[in-house]
Each structure stands twice: as structure tokens, then as C-alpha cells.
C-alpha atoms as a PDB file:
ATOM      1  CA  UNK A   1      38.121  15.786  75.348  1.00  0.00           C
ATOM      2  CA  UNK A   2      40.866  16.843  76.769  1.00  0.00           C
ATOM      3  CA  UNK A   3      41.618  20.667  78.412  1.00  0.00           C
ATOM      4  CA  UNK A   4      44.596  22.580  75.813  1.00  0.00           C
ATOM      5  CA  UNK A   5      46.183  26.087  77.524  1.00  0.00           C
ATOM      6  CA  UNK A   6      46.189  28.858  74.628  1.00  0.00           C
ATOM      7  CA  UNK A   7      45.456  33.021  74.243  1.00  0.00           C
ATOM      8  CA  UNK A   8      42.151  34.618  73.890  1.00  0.00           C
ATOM      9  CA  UNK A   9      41.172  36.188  71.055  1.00  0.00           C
ATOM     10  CA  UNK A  10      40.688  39.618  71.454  1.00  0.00           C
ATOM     11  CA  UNK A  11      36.579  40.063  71.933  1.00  0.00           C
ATOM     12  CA  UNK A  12      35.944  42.612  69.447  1.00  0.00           C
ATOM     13  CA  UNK A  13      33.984  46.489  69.526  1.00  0.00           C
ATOM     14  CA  UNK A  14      31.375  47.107  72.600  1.00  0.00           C
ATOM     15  CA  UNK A  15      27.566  46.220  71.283  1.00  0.00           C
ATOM     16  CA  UNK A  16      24.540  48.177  71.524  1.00  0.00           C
ATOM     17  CA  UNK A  17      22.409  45.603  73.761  1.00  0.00           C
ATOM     18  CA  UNK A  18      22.808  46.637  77.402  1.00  0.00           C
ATOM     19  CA  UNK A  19      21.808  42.898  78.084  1.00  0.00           C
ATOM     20  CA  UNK A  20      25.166  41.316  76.771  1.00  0.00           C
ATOM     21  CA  UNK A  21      27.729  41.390  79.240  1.00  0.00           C
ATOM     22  CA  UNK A  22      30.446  39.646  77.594  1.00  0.00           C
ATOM     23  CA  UNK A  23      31.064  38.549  73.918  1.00  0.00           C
ATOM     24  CA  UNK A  24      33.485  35.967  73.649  1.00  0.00           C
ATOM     25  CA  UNK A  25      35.273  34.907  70.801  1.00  0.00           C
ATOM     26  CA  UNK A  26      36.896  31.053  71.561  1.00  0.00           C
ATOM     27  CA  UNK A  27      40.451  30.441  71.357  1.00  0.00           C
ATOM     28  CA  UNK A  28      40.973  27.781  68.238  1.00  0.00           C
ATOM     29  CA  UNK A  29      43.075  24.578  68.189  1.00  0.00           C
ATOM     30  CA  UNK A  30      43.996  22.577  65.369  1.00  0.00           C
ATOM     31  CA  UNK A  31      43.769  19.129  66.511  1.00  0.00           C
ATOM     32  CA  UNK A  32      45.171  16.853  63.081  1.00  0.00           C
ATOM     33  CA  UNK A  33      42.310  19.185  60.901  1.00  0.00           C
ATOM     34  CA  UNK A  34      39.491  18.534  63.208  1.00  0.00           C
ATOM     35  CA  UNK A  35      39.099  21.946  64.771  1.00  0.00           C
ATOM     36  CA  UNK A  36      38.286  22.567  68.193  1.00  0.00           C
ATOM     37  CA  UNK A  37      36.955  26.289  69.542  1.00  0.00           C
ATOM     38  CA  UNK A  38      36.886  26.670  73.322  1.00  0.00           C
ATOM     39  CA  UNK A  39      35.026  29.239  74.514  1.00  0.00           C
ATOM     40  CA  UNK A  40      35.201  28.881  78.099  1.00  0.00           C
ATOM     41  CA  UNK A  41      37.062  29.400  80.462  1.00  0.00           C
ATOM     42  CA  UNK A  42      38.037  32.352  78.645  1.00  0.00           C
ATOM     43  CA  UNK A  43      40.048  35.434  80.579  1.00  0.00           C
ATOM     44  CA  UNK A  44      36.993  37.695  80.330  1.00  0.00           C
ATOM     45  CA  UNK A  45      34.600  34.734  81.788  1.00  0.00           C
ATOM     46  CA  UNK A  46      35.649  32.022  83.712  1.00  0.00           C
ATOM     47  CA  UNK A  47      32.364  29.817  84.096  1.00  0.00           C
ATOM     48  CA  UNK A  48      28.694  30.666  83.349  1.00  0.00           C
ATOM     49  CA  UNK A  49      26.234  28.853  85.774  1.00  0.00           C
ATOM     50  CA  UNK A  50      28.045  25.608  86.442  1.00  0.00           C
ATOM     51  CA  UNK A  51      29.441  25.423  82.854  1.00  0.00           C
ATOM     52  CA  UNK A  52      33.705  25.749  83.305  1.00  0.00           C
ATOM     53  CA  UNK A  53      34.767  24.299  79.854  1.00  0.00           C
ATOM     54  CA  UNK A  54      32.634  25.014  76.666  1.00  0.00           C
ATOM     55  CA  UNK A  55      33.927  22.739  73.464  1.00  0.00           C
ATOM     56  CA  UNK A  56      32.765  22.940  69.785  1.00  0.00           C
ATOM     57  CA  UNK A  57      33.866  20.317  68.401  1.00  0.00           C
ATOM     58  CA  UNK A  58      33.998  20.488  64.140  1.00  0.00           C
ATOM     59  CA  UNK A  59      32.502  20.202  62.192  1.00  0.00           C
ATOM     60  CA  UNK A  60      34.906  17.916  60.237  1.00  0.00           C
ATOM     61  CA  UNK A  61      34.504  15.220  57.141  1.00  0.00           C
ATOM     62  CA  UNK A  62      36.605  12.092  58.016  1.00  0.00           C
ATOM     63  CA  UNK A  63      37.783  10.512  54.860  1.00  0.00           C
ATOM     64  CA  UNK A  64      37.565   6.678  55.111  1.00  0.00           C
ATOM     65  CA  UNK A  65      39.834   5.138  57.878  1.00  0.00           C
ATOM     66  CA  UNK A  66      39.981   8.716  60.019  1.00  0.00           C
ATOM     67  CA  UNK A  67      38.574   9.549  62.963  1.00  0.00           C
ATOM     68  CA  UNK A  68      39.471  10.263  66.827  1.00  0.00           C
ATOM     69  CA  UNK A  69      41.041   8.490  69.184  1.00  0.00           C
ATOM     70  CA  UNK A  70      41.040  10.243  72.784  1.00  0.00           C
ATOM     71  CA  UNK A  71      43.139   7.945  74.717  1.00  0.00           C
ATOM     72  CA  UNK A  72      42.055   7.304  78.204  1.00  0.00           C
ATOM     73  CA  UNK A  73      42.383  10.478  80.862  1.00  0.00           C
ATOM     74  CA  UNK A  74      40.875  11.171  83.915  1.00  0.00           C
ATOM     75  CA  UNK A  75      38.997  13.883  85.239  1.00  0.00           C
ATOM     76  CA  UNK A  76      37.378  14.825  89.132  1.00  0.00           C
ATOM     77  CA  UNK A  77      35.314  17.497  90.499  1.00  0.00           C
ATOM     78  CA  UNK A  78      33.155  17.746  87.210  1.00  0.00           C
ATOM     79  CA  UNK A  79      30.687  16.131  84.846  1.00  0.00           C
ATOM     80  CA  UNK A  80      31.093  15.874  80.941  1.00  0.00           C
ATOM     81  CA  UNK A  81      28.605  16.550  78.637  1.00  0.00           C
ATOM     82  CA  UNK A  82      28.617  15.165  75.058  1.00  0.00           C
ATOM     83  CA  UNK A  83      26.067  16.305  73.029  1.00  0.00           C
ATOM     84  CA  UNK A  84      26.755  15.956  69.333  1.00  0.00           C
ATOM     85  CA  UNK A  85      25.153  17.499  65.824  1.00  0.00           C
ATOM     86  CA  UNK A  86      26.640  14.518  63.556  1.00  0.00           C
ATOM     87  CA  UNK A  87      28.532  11.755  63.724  1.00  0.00           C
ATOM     88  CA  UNK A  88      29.076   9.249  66.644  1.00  0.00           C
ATOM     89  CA  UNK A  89      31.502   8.581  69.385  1.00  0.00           C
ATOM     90  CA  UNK A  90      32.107   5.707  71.290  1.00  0.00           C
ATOM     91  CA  UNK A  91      32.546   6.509  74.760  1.00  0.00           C
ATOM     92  CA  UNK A  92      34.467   3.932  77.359  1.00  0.00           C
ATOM     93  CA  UNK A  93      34.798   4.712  81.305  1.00  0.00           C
ATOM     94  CA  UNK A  94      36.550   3.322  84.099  1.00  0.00           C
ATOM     95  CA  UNK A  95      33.173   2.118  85.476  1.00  0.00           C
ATOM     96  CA  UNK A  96      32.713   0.066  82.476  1.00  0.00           C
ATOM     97  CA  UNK A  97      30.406   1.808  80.493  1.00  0.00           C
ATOM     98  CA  UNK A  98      30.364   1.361  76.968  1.00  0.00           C
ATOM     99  CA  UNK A  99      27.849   3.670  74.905  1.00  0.00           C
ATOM    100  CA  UNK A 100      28.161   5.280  71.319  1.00  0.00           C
ATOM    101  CA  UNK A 101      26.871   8.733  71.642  1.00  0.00           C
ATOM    102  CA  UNK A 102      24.675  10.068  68.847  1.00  0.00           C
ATOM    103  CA  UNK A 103      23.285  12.846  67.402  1.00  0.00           C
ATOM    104  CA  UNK A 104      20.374  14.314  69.734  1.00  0.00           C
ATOM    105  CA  UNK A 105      21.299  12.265  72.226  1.00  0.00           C
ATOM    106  CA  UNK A 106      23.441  13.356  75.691  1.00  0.00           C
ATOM    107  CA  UNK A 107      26.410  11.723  77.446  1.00  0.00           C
ATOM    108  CA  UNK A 108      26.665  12.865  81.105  1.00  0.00           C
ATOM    109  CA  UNK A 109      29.555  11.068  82.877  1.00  0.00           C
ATOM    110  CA  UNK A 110      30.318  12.640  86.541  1.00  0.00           C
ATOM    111  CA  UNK A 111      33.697  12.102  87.706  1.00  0.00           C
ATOM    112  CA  UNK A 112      32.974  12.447  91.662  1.00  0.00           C
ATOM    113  CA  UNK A 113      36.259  11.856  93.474  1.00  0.00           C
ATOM    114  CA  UNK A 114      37.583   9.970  90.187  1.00  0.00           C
ATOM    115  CA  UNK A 115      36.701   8.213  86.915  1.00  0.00           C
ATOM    116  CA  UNK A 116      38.937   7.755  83.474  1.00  0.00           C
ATOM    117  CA  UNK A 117      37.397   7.753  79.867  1.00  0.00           C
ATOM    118  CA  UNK A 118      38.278   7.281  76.553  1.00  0.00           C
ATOM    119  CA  UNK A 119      36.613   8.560  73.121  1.00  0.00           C
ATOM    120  CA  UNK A 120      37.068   6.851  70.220  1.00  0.00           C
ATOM    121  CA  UNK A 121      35.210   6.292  66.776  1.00  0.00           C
ATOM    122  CA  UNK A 122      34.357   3.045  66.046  1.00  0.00           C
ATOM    123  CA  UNK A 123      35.873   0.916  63.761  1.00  0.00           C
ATOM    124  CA  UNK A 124      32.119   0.028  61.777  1.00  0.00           C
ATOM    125  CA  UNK A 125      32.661   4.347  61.523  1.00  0.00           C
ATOM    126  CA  UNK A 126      35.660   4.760  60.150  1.00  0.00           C
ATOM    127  CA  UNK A 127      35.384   2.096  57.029  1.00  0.00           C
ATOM    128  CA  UNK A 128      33.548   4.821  54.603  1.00  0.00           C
ATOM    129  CA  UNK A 129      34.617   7.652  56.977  1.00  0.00           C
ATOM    130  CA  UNK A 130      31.621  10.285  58.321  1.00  0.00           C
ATOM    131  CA  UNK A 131      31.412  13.189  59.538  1.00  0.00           C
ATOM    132  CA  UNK A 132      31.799  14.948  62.861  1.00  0.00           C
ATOM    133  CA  UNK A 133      30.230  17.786  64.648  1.00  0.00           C
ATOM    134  CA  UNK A 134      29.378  18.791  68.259  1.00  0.00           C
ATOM    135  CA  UNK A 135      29.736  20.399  71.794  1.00  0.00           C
ATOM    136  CA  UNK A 136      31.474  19.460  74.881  1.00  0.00           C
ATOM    137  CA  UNK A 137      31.051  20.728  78.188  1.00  0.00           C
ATOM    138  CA  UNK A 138      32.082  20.681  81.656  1.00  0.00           C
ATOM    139  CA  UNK A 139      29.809  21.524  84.536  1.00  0.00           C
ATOM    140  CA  UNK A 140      31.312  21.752  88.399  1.00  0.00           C
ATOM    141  CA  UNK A 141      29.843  19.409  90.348  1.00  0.00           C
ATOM    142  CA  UNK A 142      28.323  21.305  93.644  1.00  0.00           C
ATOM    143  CA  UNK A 143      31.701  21.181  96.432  1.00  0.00           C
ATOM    144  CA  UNK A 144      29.469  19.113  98.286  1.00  0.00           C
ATOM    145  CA  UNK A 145      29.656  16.459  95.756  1.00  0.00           C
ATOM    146  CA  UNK A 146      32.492  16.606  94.353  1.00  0.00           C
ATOM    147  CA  UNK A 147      34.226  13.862  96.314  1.00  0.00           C
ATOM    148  CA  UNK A 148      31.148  11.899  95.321  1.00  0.00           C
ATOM    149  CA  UNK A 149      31.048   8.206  93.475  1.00  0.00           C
ATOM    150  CA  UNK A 150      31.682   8.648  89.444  1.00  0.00           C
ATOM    151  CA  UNK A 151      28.559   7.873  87.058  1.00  0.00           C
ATOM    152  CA  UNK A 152      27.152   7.654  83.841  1.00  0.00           C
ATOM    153  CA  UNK A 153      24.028   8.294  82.292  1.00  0.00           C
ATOM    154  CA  UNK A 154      23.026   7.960  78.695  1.00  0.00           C
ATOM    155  CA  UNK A 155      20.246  10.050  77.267  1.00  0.00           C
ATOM    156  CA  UNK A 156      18.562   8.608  74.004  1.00  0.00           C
ATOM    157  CA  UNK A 157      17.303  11.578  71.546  1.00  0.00           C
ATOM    158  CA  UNK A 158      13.972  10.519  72.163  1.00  0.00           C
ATOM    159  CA  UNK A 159      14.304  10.707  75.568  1.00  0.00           C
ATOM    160  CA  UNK A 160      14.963  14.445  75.319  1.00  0.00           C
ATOM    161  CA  UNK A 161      11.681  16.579  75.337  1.00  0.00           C
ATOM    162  CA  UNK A 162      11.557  18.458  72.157  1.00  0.00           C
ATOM    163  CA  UNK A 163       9.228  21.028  70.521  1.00  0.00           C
ATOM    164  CA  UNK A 164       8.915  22.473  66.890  1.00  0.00           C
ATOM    165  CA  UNK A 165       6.738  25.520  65.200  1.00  0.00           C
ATOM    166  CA  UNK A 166       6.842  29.337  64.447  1.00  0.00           C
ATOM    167  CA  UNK A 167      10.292  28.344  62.779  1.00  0.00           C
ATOM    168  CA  UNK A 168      12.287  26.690  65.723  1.00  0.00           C
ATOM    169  CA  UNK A 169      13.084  23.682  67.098  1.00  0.00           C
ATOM    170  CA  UNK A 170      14.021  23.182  70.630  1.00  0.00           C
ATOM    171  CA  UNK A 171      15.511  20.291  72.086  1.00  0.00           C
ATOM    172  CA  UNK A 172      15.864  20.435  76.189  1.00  0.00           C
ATOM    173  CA  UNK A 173      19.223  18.813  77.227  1.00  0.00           C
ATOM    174  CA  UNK A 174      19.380  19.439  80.591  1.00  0.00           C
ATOM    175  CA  UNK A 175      16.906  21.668  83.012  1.00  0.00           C
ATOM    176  CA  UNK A 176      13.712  23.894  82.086  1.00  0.00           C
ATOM    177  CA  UNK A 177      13.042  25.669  78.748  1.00  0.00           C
ATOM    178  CA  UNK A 178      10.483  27.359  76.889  1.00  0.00           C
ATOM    179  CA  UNK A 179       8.211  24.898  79.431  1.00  0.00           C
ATOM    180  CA  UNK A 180      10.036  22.104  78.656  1.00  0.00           C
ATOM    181  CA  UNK A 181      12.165  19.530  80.923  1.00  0.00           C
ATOM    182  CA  UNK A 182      14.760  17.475  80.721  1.00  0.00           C
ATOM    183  CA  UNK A 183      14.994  14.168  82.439  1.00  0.00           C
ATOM    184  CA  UNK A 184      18.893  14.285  82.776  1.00  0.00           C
ATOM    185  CA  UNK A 185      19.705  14.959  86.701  1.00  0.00           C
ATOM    186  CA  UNK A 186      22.199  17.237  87.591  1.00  0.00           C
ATOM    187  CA  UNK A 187      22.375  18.050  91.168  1.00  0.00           C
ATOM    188  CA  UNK A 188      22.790  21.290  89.883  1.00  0.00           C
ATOM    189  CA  UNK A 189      20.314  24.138  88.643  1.00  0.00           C
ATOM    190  CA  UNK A 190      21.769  23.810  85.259  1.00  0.00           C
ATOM    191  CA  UNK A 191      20.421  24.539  81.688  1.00  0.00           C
ATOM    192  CA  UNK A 192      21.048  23.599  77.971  1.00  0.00           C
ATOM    193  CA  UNK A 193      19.312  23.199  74.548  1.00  0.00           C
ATOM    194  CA  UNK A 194      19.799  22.750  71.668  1.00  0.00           C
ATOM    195  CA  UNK A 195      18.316  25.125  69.429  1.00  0.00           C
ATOM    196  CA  UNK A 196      17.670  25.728  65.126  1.00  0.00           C
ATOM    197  CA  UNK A 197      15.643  28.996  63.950  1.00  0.00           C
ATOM    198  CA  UNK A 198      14.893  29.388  59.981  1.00  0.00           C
ATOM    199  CA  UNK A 199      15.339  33.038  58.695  1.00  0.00           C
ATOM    200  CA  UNK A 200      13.457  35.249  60.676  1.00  0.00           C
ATOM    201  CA  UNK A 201      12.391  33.383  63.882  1.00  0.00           C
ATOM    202  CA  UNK A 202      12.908  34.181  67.014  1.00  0.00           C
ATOM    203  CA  UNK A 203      13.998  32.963  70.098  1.00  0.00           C
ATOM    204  CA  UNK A 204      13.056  34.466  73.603  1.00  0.00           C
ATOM    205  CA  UNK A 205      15.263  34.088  76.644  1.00  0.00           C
ATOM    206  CA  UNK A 206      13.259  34.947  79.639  1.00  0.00           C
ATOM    207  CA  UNK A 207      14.931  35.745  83.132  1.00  0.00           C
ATOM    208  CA  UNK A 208      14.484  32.712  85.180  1.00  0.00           C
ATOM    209  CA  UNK A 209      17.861  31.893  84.427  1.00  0.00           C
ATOM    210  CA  UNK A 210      20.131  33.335  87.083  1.00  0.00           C
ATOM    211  CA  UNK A 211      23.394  33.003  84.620  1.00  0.00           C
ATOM    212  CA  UNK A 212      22.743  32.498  80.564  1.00  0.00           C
ATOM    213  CA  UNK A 213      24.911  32.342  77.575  1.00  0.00           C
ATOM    214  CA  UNK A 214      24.225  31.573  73.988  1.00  0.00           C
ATOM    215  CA  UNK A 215      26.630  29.847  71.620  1.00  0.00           C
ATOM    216  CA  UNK A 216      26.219  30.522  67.746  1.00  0.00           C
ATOM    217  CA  UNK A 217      26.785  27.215  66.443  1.00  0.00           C
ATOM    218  CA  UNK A 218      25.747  28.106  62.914  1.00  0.00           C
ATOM    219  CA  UNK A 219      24.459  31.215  60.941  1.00  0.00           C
ATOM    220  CA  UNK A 220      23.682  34.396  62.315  1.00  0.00           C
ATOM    221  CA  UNK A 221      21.623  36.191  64.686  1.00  0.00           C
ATOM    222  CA  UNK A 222      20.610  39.643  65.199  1.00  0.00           C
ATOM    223  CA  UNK A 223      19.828  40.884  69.300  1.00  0.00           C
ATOM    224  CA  UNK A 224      18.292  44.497  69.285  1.00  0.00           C
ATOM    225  CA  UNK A 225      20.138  45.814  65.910  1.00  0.00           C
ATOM    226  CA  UNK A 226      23.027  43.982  66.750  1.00  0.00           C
ATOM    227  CA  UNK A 227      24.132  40.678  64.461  1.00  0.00           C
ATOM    228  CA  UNK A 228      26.690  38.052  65.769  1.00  0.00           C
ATOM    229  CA  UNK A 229      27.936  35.764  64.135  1.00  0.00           C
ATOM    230  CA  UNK A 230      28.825  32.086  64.704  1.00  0.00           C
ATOM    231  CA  UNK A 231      31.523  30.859  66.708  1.00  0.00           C
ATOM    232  CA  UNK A 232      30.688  33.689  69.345  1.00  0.00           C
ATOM    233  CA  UNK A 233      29.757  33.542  72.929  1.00  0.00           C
ATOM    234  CA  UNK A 234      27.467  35.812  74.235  1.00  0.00           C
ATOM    235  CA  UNK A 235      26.427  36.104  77.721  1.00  0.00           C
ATOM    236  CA  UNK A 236      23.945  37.949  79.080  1.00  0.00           C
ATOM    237  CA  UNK A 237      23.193  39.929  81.958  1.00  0.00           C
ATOM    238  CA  UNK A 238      20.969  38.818  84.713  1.00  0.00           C
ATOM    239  CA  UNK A 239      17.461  40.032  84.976  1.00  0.00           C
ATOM    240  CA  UNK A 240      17.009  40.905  81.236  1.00  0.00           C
ATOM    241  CA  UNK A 241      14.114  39.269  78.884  1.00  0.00           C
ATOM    242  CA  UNK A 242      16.213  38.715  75.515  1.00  0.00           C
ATOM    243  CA  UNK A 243      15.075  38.237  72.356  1.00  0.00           C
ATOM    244  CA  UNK A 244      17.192  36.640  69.792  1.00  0.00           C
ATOM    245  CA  UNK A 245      16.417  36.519  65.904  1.00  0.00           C
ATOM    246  CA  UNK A 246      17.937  34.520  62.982  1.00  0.00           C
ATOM    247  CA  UNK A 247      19.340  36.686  60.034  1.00  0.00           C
ATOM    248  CA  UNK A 248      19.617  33.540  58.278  1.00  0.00           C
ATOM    249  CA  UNK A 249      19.424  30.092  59.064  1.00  0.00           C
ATOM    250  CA  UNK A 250      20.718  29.083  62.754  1.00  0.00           C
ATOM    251  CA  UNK A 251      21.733  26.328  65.228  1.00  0.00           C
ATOM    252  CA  UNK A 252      22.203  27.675  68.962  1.00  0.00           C
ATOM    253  CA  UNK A 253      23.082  26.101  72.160  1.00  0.00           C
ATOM    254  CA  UNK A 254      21.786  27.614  75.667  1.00  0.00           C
ATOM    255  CA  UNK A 255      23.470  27.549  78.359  1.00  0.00           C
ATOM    256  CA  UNK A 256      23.819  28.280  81.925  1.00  0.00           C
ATOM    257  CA  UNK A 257      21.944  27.967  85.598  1.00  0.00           C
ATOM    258  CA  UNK A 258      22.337  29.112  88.862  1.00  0.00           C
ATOM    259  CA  UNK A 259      25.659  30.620  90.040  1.00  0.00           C
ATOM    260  CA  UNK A 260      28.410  28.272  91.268  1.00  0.00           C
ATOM    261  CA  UNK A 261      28.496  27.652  95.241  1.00  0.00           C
ATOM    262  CA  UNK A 262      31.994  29.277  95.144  1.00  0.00           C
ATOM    263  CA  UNK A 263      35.361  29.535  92.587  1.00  0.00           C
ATOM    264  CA  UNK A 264      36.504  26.498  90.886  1.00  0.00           C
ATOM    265  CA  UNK A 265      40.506  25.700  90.720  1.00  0.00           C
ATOM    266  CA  UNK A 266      41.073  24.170  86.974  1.00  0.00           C
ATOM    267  CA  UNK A 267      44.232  22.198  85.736  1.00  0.00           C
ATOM    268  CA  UNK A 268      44.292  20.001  82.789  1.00  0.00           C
ATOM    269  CA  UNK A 269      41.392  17.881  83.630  1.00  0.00           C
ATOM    270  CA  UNK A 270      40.782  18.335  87.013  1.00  0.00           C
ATOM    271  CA  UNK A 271      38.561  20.550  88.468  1.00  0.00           C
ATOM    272  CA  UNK A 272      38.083  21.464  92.265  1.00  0.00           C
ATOM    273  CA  UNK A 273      37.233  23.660  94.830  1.00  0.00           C
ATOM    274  CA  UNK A 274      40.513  23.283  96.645  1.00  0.00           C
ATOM    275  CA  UNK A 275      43.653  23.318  95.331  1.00  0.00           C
ATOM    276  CA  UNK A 276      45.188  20.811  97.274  1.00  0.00           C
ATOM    277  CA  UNK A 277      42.947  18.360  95.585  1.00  0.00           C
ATOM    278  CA  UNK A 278      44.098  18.611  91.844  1.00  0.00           C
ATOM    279  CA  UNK A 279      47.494  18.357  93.654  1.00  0.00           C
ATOM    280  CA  UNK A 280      46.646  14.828  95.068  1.00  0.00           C
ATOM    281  CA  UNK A 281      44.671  13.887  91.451  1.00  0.00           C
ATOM    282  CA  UNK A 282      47.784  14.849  89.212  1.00  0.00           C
ATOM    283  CA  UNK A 283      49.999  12.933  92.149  1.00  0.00           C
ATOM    284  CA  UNK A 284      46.832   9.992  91.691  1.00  0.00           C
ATOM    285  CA  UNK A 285      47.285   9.838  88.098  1.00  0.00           C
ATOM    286  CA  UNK A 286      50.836   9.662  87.121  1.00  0.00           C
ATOM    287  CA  UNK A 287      51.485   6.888  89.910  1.00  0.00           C
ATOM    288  CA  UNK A 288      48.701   5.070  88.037  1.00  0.00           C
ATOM    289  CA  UNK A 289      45.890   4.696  91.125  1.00  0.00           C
ATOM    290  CA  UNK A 290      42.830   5.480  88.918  1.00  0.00           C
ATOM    291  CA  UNK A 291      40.965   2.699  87.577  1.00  0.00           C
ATOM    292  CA  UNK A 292      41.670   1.747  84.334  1.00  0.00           C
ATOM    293  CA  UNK A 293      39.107   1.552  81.382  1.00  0.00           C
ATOM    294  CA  UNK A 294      38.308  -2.085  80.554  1.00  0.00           C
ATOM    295  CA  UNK A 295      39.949  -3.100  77.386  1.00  0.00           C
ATOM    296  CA  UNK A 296      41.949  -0.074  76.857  1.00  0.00           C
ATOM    297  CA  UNK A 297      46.048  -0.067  77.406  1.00  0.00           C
ATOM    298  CA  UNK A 298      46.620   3.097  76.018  1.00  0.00           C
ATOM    299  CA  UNK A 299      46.868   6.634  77.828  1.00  0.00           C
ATOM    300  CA  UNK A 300      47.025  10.100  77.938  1.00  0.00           C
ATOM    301  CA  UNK A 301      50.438  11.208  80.200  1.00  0.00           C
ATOM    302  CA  UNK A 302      50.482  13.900  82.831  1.00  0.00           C
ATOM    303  CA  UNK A 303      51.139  16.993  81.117  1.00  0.00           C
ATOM    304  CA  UNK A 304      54.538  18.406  82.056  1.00  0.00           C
END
């Protein structure tokens, strides 16, 4: 997707948990009735870990013949991260890659010193129309890598190390949790799963995890005698063992890792540890010197 400016929404009362350091309500955009809530960056919370752009996407019922079309863009300094609850996207790069991402399975495209993408659904997808529903994120590439070659790496559900009883399911995107791991690399200590409690399960969040957040996809959860619901943000202090419980029925996505090396410059889709860089990638882009995606003539314009 594609980075939209917009106001914060104001975050609401103070909570009782001394472990939540932030609650953060994500700024909505209207994108042709398939909403979008970005919860990071925000103004109260720039990045958590290495995570600089948080997207849910949805979710959204595409009657027959709908569906999106993200025209080709570019992005440097980062890696995306498609990870989607229903529906399917096809996803095109600059490198060549052609792979429809599904749900339970992860996208994780690193842009290095440059790569362009487009996200489409398929035509097969759009005859009886489906639906769609899922996250998007951004993760900073270390600064030492961030002039690195682009990639991409698809991630099969199966592939992802998964665990079910005591009325959850956990499914390990990326990093360590609950002693599971992921096989995604990400040059990065980085974490994120994908989470679903029935009423009444919990959900503990030890401390290993230098930086943590957790995104209320769906339902409700209640964090000592406080209950959020979804389409909040909450991120925790360091240091604190956390337990979360489901009031009702819940989907949750964890996130974080270890704190960046260092503040992150952000502009449209380009993101940097010098400034002067996203300079040279706007300059890059509007004189046409990325690489183009194979079979795609269409393109997203340099802001103004």
C-alpha cells in the first residue's frame, strides 16, 4: 500500500494498567469503501521495534468485478509485510516476482537501495467478487542495510509454525513466540503473530521483547480491569509480564522487537536514516530510474 498524510484521533481517557504506555487509536481513510486504519506512525508513537507503518486493511466484501488495483510505487530503506486474514492479492515487483499472497501466509519484500511493486487482485478473483481483510506493515531495515540489494520472500501458511489449545491459536510470522519460530529472516530482532482467543482465554506477553504492541483486530480484550476494544493500539512498557484476556471472541496481531539503531526520516514511501536520501529517491522516481515491474505500464505519480 501506499503511505496517506491525515490527523490522529485523539487517544482517549488514561487506563489503569501501568504497563500500557500508549493507546493509539488509527487515523481512518476511505479508500473507494475499502477502509484502511493506520495506526502507526501516529504523533504519540512514531515506530515500535522496527515497525514504522502499521496498516489494517478491511475488512471489505467486493461485489463481483471489484477489487484493488495498487498501481506500481516504489519504496527504499524498508521491508513490507503482507499478511492477510481473507482474500488474496497478487503481488508484482520490479525484480520480477510474481506471487498471490494468501491468507496465513506472509509477503516480505525488502526494498534495499530500491525496488517498485504493484498489488492487484486477480482477474480469476474478481469474477464472483470475495472478500478482503488484512495487515500491512513496514519494518526499517537496520541503516547498515538499507542501501542493500531489494528481495522477496514468500512464506506459505504452512510454513509458519503454529500452535492451538487452552482457547488460542498462535501463528508465528516473524521472530520468537510463546516458544515458537518463524523461518522468515529479518536482519532485524523483529516480532509478529498472529493471534485468535475464544471468550475467556488468555494471552501472556512475557518481557523478552524489548519494544511490544498489540493490535485488536477483532473483539475485545480486557488487561488488568481494563477492556479495549478493536481497532486500538496498545503498546506496552518495557520490562512488564502482560496478560491479555478475551471478553469475547478475538483476533490480535503482536508486534514489535528490539529498538531501532537510530530515528527513521519517512516521506510517502520512502524511508531512511538520512534525509538526503529520500531527497535523491523522490528525485529517482519522478525522472523514472527505478526499474519497472514486468508487464505493468501503469503508475503511481510523485505526490506533489
Amino acid at each position: 500500500m501506499s503511505f496517506f498524510p491525515d490527523k490522529d484521533p485523539a487517544a482517549g481517557d488514561s487506563f489503569a494498567c501501568d504497563a500500557i504506555e500508549r493507546v493509539i487509536v488509527p487515523r481512518t481513510s476511505d479508500l473507494g469503501g475499502f477502509f484502511v486504519r493506520r495506526a502507526l506512525p501516529s504523533s504519540q508513537r512514531r515506530m515500535v521495534g522496527p515497525f514504522i507503518f502499521f496498516d489494517h486493511m478491511g475488512p471489505a466484501e467486493f461485489r463481483a468485478g471489484q477489487g484493488i488495483d495498487v498501481r506500481p510505487h516504489p519504496h527504499i530503506g524498508l521491508a513490507t509485510v503482507t499478511y492477510l486474514f481473507a482474500g488474496e492479492i497478487m503481488h508484482r515487483d520490479s525484480l520480477g516476482s510474481v506471487a498471490a499472497i494468501t491468507p496465513g501466509a506472509v509477503n516480505w519484500m525488502s526494498a534495499g537501495h530500491g525496488i517498485a511493486h504493484s498489488e492487484r487482485t486477480a482477474p480469476d478473483h474478481r469474477v464472483a467478487g470475495e472478500p478482503l481483510h488484512g495487515l500491512q506493515c513496514w519494518v526499517a531495515l537496520p541503516a547498515a542495510h538499507e542501501e542493500g540489494a531489494p528481495s522477496f520472500v514468500h512464506h506459505a501458511a504452512e510454513a509458519l509454525p503454529s500452535e492451538t489449545g487452552e482457547g488460542k491459536t498462535v501463528r508465528v510470522v516473524a521472530g520468537k513466540f510463546l516458544g515458537l519460530t518463524s523461518p522468515v529472516a529479518t536482519g532485524w530482532e523483529t516480532l509478529m503473530a498472529d493471534v485468535t482467543l475464544a471468550a475467556g482465554a488468555s494471552l501472556p506477553l512475557d518481557a523478552d521483547t524489548e519494544e511490544r504492541a498489540l493490535y485488536v483486530v477483532s473483539g475485545e480484550v480486557e488487561i488488568a480491569g481494563d477492556r479495549f476494544e478493536a481497532g486500538r493500539l496498545l503498546v506496552f512498557r518495557p520490562g512488564d509480564r502482560i496478560t491479555v484476556t478475551a471478553t469475547a471472541p478475538a483476533r490480535l496481531a503482536v508486534v514489535g522487537g528490539a529498538a531501532m539503531d537510530g530515528p527513521r526520516h519517512i516521506w510517502w514511501n520512502f524511508v531512511s536514516s538520512r534525509k538526503e536520501r529520500i531527497e535523491q529517491a523522490k528525485a529517482d522516481w519522478k525522472a523514472g530510474r527505478f526499474e519497472a515491474v514486468p508487464g505493468e505500464t501503469e503508475f503511481i505519480p510523485l505526490p506533489d
